[in-house]
N, C-alpha and C. Protein backbone atom coordinates (compact mmCIF):
# COMPACT_ATOMS: atom_id res chain seq x y z
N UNK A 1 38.11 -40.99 12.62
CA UNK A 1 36.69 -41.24 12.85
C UNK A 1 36.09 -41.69 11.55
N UNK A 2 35.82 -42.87 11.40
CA UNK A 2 34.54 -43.10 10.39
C UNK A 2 33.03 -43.12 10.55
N UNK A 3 32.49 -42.78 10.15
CA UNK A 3 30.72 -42.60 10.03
C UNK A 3 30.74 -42.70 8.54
N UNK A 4 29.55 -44.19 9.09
CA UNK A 4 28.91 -44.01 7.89
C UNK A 4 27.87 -43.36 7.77
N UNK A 5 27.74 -42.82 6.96
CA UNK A 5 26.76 -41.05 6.73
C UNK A 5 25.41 -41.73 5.62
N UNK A 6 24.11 -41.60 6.37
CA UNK A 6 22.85 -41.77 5.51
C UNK A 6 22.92 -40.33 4.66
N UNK A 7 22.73 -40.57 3.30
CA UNK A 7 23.41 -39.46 2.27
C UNK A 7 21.70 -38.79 2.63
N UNK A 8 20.80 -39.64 2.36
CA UNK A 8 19.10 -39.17 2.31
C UNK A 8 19.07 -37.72 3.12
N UNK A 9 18.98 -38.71 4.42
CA UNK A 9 18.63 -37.93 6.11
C UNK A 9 19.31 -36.76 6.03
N UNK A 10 20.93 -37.31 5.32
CA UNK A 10 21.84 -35.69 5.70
C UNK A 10 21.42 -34.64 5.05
N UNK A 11 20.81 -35.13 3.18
CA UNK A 11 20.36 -33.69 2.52
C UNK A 11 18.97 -33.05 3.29
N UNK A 12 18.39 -34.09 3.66
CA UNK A 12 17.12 -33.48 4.24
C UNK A 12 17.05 -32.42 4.88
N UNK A 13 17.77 -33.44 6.59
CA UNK A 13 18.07 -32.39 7.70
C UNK A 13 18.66 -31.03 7.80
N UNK A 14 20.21 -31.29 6.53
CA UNK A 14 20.83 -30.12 6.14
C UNK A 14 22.11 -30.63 7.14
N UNK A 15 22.11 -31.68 8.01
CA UNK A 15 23.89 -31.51 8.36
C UNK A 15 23.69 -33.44 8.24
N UNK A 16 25.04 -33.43 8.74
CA UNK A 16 26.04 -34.57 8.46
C UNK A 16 24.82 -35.53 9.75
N UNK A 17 24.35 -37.16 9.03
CA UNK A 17 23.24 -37.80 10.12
C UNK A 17 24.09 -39.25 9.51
N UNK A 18 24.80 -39.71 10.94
CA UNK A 18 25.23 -41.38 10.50
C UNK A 18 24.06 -42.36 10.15
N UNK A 19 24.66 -43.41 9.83
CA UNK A 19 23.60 -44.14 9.79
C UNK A 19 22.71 -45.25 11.25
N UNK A 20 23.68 -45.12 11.80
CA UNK A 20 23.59 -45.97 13.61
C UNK A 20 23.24 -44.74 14.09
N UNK A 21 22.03 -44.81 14.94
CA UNK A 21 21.48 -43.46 16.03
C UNK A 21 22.66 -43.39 17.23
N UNK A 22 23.02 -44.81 17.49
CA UNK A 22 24.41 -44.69 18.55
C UNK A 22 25.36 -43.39 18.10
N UNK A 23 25.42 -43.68 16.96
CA UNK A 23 27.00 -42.11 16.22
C UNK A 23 26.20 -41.08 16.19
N UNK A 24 24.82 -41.50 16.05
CA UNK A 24 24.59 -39.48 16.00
C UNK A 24 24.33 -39.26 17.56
N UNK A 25 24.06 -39.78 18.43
CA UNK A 25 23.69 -39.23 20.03
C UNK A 25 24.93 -39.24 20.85
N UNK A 26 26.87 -40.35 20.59
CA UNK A 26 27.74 -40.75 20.93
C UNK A 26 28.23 -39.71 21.74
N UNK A 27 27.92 -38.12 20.89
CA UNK A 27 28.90 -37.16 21.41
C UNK A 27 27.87 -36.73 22.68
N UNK A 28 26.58 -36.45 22.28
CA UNK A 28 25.99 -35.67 23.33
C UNK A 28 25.77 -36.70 24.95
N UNK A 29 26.14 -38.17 24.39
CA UNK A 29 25.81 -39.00 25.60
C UNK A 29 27.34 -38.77 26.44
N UNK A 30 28.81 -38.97 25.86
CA UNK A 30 29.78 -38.50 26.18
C UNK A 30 29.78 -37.15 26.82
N UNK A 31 29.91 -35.78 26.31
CA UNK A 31 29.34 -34.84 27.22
C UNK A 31 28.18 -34.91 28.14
N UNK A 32 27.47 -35.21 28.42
CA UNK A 32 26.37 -35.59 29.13
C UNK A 32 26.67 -36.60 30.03
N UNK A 33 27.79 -37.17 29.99
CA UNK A 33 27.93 -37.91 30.71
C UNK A 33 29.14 -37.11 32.04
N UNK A 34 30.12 -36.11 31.12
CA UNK A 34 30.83 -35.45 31.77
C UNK A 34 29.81 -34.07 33.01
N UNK A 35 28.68 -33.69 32.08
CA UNK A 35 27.93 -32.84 32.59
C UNK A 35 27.38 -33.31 34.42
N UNK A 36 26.64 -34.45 34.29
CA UNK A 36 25.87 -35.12 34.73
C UNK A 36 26.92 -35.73 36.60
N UNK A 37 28.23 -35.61 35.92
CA UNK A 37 29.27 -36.01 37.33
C UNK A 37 29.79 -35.00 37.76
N UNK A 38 29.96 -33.39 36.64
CA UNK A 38 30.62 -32.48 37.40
C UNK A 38 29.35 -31.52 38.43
N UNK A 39 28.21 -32.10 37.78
CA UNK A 39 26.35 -31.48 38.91
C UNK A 39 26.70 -32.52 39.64
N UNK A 40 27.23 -33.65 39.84
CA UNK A 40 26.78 -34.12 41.20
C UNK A 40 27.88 -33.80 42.05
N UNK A 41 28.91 -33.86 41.18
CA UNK A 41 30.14 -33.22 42.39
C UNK A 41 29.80 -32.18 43.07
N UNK A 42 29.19 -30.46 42.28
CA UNK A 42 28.24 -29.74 42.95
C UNK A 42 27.19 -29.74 43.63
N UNK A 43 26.50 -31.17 43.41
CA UNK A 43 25.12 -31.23 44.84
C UNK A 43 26.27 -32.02 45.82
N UNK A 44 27.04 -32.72 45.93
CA UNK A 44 27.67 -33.27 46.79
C UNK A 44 28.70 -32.32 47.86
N UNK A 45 29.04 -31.23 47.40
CA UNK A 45 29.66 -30.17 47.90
C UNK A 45 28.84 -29.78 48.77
N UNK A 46 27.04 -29.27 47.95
CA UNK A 46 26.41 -28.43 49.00
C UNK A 46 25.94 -29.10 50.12
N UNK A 47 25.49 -30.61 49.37
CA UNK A 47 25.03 -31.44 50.85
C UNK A 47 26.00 -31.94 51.95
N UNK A 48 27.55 -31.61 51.47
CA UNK A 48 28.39 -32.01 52.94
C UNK A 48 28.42 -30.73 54.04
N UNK A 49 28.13 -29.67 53.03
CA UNK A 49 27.69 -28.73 54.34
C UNK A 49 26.64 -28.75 55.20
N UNK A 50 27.33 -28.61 56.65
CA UNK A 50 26.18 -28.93 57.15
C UNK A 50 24.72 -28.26 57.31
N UNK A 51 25.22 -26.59 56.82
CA UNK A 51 23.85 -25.52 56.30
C UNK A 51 23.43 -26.04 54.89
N UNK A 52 24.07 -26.50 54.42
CA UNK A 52 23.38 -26.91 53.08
C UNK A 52 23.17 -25.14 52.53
N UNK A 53 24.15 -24.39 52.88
CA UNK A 53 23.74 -23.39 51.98
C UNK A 53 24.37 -23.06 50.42
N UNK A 54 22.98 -22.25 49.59
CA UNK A 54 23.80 -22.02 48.35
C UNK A 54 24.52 -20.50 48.51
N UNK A 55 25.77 -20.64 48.09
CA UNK A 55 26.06 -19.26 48.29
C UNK A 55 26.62 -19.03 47.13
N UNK A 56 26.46 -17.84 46.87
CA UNK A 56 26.24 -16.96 45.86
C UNK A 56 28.05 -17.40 44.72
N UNK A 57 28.93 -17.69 45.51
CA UNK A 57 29.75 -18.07 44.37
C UNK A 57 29.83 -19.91 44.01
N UNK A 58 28.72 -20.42 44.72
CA UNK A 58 28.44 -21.56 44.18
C UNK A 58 27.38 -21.19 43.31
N UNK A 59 26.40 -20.63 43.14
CA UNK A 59 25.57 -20.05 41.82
C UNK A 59 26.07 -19.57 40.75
N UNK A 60 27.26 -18.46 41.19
CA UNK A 60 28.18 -18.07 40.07
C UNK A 60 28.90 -19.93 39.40
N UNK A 61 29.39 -20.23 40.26
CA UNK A 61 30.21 -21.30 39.60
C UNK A 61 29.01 -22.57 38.75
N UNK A 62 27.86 -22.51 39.05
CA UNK A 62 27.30 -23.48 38.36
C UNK A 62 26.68 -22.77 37.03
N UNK A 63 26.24 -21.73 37.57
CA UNK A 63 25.97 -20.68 36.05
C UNK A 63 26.79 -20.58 35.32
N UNK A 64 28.18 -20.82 35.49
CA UNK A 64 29.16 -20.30 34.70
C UNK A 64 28.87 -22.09 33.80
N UNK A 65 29.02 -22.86 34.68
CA UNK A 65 29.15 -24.11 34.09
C UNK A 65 27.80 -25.01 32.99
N UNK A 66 26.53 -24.00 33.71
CA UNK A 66 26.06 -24.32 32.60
C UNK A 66 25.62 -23.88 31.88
N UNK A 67 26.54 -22.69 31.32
CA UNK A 67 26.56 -21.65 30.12
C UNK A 67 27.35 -22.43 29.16
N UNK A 68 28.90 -22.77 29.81
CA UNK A 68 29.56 -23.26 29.09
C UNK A 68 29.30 -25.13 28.31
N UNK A 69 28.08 -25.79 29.58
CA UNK A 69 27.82 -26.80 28.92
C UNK A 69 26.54 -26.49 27.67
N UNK A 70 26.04 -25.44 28.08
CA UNK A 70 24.75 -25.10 26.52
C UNK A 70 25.98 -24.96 25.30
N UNK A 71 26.57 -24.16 25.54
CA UNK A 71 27.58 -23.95 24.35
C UNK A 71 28.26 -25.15 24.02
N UNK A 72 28.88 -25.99 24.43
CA UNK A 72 29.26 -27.03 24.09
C UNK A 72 28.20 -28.01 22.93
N UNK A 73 27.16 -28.27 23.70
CA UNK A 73 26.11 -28.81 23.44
C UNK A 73 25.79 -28.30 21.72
N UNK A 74 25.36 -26.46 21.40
CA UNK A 74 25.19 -25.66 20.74
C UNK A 74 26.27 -25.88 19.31
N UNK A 75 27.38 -25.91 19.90
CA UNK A 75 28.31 -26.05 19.10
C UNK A 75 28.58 -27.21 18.18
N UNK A 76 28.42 -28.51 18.91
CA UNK A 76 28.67 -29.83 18.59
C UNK A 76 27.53 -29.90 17.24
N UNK A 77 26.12 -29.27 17.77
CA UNK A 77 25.31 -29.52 16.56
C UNK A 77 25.34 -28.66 15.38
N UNK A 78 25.66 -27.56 15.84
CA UNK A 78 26.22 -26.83 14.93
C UNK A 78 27.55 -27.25 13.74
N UNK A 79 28.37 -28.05 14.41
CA UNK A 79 29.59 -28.68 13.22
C UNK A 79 29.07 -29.52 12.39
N UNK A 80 27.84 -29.75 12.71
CA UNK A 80 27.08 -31.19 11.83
C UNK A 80 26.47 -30.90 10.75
N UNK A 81 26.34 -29.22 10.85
CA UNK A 81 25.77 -28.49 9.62
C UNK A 81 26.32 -28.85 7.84
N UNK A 82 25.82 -28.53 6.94
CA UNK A 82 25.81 -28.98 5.88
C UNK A 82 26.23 -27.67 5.31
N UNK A 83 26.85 -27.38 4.22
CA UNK A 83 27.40 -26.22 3.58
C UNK A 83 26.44 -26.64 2.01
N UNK A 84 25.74 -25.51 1.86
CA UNK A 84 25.18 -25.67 0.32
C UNK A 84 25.51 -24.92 -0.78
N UNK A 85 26.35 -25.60 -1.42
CA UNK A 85 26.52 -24.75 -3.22
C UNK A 85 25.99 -25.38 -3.78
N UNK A 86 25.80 -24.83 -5.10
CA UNK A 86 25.00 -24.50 -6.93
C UNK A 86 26.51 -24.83 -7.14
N UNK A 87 26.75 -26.45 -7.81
CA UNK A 87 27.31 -26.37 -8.77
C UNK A 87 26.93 -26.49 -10.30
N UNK A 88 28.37 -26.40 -11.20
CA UNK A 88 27.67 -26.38 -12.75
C UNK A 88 27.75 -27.39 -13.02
N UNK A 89 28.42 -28.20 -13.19
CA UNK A 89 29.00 -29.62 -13.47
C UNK A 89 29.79 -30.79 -12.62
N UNK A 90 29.03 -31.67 -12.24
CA UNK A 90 28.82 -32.46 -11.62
C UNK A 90 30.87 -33.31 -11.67
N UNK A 91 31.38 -33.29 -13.06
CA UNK A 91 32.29 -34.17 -13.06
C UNK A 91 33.86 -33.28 -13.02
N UNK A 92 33.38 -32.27 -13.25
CA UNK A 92 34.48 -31.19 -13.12
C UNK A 92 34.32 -30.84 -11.80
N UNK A 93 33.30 -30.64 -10.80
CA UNK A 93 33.65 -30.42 -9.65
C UNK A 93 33.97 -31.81 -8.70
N UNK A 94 33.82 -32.85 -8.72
CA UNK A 94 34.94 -34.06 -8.70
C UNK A 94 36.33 -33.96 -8.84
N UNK A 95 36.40 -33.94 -10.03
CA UNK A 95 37.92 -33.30 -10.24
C UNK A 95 38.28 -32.44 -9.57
N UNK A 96 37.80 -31.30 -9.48
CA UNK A 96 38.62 -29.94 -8.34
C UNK A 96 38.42 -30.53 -6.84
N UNK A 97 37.62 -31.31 -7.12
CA UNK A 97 37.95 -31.81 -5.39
C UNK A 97 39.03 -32.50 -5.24
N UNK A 98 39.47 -33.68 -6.27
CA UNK A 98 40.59 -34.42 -6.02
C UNK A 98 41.73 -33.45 -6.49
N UNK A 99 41.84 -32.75 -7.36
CA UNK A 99 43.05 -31.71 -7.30
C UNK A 99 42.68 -30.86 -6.16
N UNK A 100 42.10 -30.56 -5.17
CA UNK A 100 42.03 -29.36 -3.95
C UNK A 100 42.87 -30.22 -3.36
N UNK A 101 42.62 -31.21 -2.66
CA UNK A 101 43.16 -32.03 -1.89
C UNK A 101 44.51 -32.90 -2.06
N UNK A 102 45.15 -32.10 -2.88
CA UNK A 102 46.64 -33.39 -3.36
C UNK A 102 47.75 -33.18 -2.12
N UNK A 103 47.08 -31.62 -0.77
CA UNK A 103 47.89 -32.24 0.19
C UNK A 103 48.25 -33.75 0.30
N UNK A 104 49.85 -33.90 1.54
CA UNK A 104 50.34 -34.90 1.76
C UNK A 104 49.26 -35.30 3.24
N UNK A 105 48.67 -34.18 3.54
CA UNK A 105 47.68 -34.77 4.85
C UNK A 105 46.45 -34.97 4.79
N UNK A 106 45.73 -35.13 3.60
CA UNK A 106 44.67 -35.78 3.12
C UNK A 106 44.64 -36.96 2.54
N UNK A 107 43.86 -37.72 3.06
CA UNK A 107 43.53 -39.00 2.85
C UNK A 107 42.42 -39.29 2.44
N UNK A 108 42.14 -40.17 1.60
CA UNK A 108 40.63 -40.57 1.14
C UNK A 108 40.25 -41.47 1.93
N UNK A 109 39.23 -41.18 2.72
CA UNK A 109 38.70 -42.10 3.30
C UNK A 109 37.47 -43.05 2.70
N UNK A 110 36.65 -42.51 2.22
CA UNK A 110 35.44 -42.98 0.93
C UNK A 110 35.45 -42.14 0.34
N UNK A 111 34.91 -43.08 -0.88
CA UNK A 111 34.65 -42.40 -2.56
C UNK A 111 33.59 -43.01 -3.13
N UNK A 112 32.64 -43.00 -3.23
CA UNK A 112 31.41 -43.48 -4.33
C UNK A 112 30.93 -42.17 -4.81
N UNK A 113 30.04 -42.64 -5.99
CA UNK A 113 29.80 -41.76 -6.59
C UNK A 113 28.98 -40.45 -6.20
N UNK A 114 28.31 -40.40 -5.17
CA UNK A 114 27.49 -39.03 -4.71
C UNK A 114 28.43 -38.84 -3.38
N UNK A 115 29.30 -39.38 -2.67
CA UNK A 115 30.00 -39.04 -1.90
C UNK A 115 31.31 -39.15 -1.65
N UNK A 116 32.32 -38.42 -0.85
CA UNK A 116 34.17 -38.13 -0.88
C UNK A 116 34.06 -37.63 0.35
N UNK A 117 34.77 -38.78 1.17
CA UNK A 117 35.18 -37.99 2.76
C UNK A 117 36.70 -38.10 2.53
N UNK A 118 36.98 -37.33 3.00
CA UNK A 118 38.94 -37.05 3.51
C UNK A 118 39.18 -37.53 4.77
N UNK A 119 39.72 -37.44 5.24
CA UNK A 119 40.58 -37.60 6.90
C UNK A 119 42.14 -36.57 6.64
N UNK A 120 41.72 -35.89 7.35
CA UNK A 120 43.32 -35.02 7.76
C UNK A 120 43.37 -35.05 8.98
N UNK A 121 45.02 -35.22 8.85
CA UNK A 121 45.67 -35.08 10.29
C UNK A 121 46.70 -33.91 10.36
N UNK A 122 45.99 -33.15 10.87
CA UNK A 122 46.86 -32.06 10.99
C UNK A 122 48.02 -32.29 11.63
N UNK A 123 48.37 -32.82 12.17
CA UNK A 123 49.57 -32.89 12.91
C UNK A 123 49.21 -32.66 14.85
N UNK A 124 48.49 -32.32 14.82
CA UNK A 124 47.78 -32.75 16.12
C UNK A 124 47.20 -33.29 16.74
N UNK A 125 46.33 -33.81 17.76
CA UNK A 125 46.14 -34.41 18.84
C UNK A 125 44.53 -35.09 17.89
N UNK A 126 43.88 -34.16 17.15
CA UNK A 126 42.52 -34.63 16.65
C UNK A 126 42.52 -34.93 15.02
N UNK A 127 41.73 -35.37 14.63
CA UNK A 127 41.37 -36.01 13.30
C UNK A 127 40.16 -35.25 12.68
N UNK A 128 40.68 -34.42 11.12
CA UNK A 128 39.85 -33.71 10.48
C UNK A 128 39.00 -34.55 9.38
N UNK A 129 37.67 -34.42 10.04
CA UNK A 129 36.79 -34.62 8.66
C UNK A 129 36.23 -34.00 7.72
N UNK A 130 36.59 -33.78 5.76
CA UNK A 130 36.32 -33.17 5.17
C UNK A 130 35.09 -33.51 4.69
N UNK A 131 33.74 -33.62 4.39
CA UNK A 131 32.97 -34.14 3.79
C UNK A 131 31.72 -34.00 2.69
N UNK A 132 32.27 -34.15 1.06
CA UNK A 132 31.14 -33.97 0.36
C UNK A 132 30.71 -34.43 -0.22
N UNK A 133 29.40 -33.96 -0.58
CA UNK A 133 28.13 -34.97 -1.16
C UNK A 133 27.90 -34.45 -2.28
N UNK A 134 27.66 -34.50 -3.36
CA UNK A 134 27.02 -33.74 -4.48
C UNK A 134 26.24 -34.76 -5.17
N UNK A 135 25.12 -33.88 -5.25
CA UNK A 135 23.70 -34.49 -5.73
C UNK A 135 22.78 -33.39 -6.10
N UNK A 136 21.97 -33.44 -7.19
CA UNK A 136 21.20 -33.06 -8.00
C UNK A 136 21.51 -31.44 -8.15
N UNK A 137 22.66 -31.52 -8.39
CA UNK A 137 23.45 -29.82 -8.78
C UNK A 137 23.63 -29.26 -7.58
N UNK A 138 23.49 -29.80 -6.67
CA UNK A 138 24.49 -29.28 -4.98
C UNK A 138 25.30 -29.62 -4.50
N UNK A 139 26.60 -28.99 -4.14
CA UNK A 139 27.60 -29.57 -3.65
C UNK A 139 27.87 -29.50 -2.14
N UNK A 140 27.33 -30.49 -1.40
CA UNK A 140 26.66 -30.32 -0.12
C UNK A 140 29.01 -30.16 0.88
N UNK A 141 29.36 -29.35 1.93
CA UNK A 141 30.15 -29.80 2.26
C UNK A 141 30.03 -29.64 4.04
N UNK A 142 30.57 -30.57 4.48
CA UNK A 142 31.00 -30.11 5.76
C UNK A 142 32.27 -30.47 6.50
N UNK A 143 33.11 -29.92 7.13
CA UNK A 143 34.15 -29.87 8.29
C UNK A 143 33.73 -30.26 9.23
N UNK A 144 34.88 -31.38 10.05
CA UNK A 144 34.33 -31.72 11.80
C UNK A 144 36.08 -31.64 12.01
N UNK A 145 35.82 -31.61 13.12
CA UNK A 145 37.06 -32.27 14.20
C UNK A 145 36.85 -33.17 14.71
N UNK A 146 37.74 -34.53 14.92
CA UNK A 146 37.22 -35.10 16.16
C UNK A 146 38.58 -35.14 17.23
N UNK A 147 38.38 -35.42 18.41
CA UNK A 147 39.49 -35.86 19.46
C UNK A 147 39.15 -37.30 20.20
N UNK A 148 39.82 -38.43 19.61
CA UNK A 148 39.42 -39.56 20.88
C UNK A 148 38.12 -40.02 20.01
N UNK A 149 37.73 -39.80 18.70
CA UNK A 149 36.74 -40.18 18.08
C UNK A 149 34.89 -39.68 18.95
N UNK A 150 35.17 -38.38 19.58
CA UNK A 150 33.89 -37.81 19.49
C UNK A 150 34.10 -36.29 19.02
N UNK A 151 33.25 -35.95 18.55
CA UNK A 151 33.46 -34.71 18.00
C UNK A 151 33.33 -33.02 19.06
N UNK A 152 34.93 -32.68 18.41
CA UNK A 152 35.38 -31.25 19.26
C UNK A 152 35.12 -30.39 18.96
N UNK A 153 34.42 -29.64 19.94
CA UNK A 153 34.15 -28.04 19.61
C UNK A 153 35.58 -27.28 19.85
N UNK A 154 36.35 -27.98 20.55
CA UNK A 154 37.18 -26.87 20.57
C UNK A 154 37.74 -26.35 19.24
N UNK A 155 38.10 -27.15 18.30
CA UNK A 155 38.34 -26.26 16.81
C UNK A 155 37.44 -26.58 15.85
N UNK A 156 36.25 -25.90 16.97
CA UNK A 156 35.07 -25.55 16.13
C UNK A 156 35.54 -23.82 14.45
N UNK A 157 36.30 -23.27 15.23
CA UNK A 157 36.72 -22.10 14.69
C UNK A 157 37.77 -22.51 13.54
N UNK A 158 38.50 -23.38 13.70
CA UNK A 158 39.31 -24.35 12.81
C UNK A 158 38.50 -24.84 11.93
N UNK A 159 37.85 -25.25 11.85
CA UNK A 159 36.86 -25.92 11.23
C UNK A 159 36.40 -24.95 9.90
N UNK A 160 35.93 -24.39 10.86
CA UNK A 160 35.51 -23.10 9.88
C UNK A 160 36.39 -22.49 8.84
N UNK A 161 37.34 -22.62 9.10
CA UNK A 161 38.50 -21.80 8.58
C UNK A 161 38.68 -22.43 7.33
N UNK A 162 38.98 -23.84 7.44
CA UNK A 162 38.75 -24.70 6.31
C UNK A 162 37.86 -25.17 5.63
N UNK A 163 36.87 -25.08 5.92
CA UNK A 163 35.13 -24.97 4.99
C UNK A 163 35.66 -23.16 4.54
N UNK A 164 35.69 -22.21 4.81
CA UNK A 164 36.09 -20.97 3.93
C UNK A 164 36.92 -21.16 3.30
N UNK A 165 37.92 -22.02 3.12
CA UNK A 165 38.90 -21.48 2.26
C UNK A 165 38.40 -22.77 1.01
N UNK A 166 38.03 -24.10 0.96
CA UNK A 166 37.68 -24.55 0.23
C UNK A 166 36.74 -24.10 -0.55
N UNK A 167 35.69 -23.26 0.26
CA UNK A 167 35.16 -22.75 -0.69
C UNK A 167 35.17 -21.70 -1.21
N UNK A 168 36.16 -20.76 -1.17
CA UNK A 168 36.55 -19.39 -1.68
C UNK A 168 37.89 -20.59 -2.82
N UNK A 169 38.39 -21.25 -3.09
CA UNK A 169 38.72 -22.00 -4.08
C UNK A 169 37.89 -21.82 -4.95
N UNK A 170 36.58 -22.96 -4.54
CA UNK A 170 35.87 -23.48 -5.54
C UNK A 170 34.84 -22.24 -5.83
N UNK A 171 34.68 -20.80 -5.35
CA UNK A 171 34.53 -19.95 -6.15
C UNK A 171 35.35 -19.08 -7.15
N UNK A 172 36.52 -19.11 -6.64
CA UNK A 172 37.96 -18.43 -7.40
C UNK A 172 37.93 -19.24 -8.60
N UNK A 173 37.76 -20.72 -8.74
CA UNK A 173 37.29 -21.40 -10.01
C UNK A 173 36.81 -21.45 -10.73
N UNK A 174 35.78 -20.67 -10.38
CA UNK A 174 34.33 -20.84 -10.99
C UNK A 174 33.67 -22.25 -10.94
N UNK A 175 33.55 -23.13 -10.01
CA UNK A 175 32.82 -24.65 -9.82
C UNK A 175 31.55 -24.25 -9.50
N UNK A 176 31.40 -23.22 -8.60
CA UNK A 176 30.50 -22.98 -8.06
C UNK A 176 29.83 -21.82 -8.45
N UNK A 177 28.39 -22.21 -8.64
CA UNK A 177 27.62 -21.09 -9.59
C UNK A 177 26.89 -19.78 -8.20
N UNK A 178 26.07 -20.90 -7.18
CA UNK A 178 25.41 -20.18 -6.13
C UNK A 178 25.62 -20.68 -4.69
N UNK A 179 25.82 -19.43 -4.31
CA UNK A 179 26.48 -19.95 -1.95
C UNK A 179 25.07 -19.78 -1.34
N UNK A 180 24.39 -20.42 -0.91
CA UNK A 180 23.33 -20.59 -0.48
C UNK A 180 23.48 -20.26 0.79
N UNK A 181 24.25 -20.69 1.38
CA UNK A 181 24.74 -20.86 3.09
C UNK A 181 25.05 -19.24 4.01
């Protein structure tokens, strides 16, 4: 997945904002699009009956479904979040980023000077985005997944795992002065 990332919008907002409104709405129009056919498959169920009744494990089954589509929804914006450290030095924490990353499954995807995205492939089915920004003594980071180039909640928890450990590094270092987050 590439996005190009408005650096501005993203410190503002506090998470990851492309620069095309198409990439930032892509995922929720994709789910929403899945949402939107598995409700009509459910009004189409109740209207072939000929009572048209709701019964109580068709309520269960749509409640269930749109618990699990809020969470979806919940989640997706949630990975877009921004991670904030206090760093000390701007060119030494550069460096520990390109020595963090001398895995064989990181890739540089961009490099300019206020920003460094990675691409890892774990070896599975989706594509990891590492992504940081550092600007005016913050070292902004965030983790995504994607699958199929929209972004997965399912290793939303993955995700996480690797935003902690990068940054329990770059505190074990000392790069990082203050965890805001």
């Amino acid at each position: 997945m590439k996005l190009k990332i408005d650096i501005e919008k993203s410190i503002e907002k506090g998470k990851i904002c492309p620069k095309s409104w198409f990439s930032y709405y892509s995922d929720f129009l994709m789910y929403g699009f899945f949402v939107t056919a598995f409700l009509f498959s459910i009004v189409m169920d109740i209207l072939r009956d000929s009572t048209h009744d709701i019964t109580p494990i068709r309520i269960f089954w749509i409640s269930i479904y749109i618990i699990i589509c809020s969470l979806t929804f919940f989640t997706i914006d949630k990975m877009k979040k921004l991670t904030v450290l206090t760093i000390k030095d701007k060119t030494k924490t550069k460096q520990f980023i390109h020595n963090l990353t001398t895995d064989s499954d990181w890739k540089i995807q961009k490099e300019e000077d206020e920003i460094i995205i990675y691409q890892i492939n774990p070896g599975f089915s989706n594509d990891r985005q590492v992504t940081f920004i550092i600007r005016n003594g913050n070292l902004y980071i965030n983790v995504t997944s994607y699958g199929r180039d929209i972004t997965s909640p399912i290793y939303y928890f993955s995700d996480k795992d690797v935003l902690k450990t990068i940054i329990d590094k770059l505190k074990e270092n000392k790069i990082v002065e203050y965890d805001f987050s």
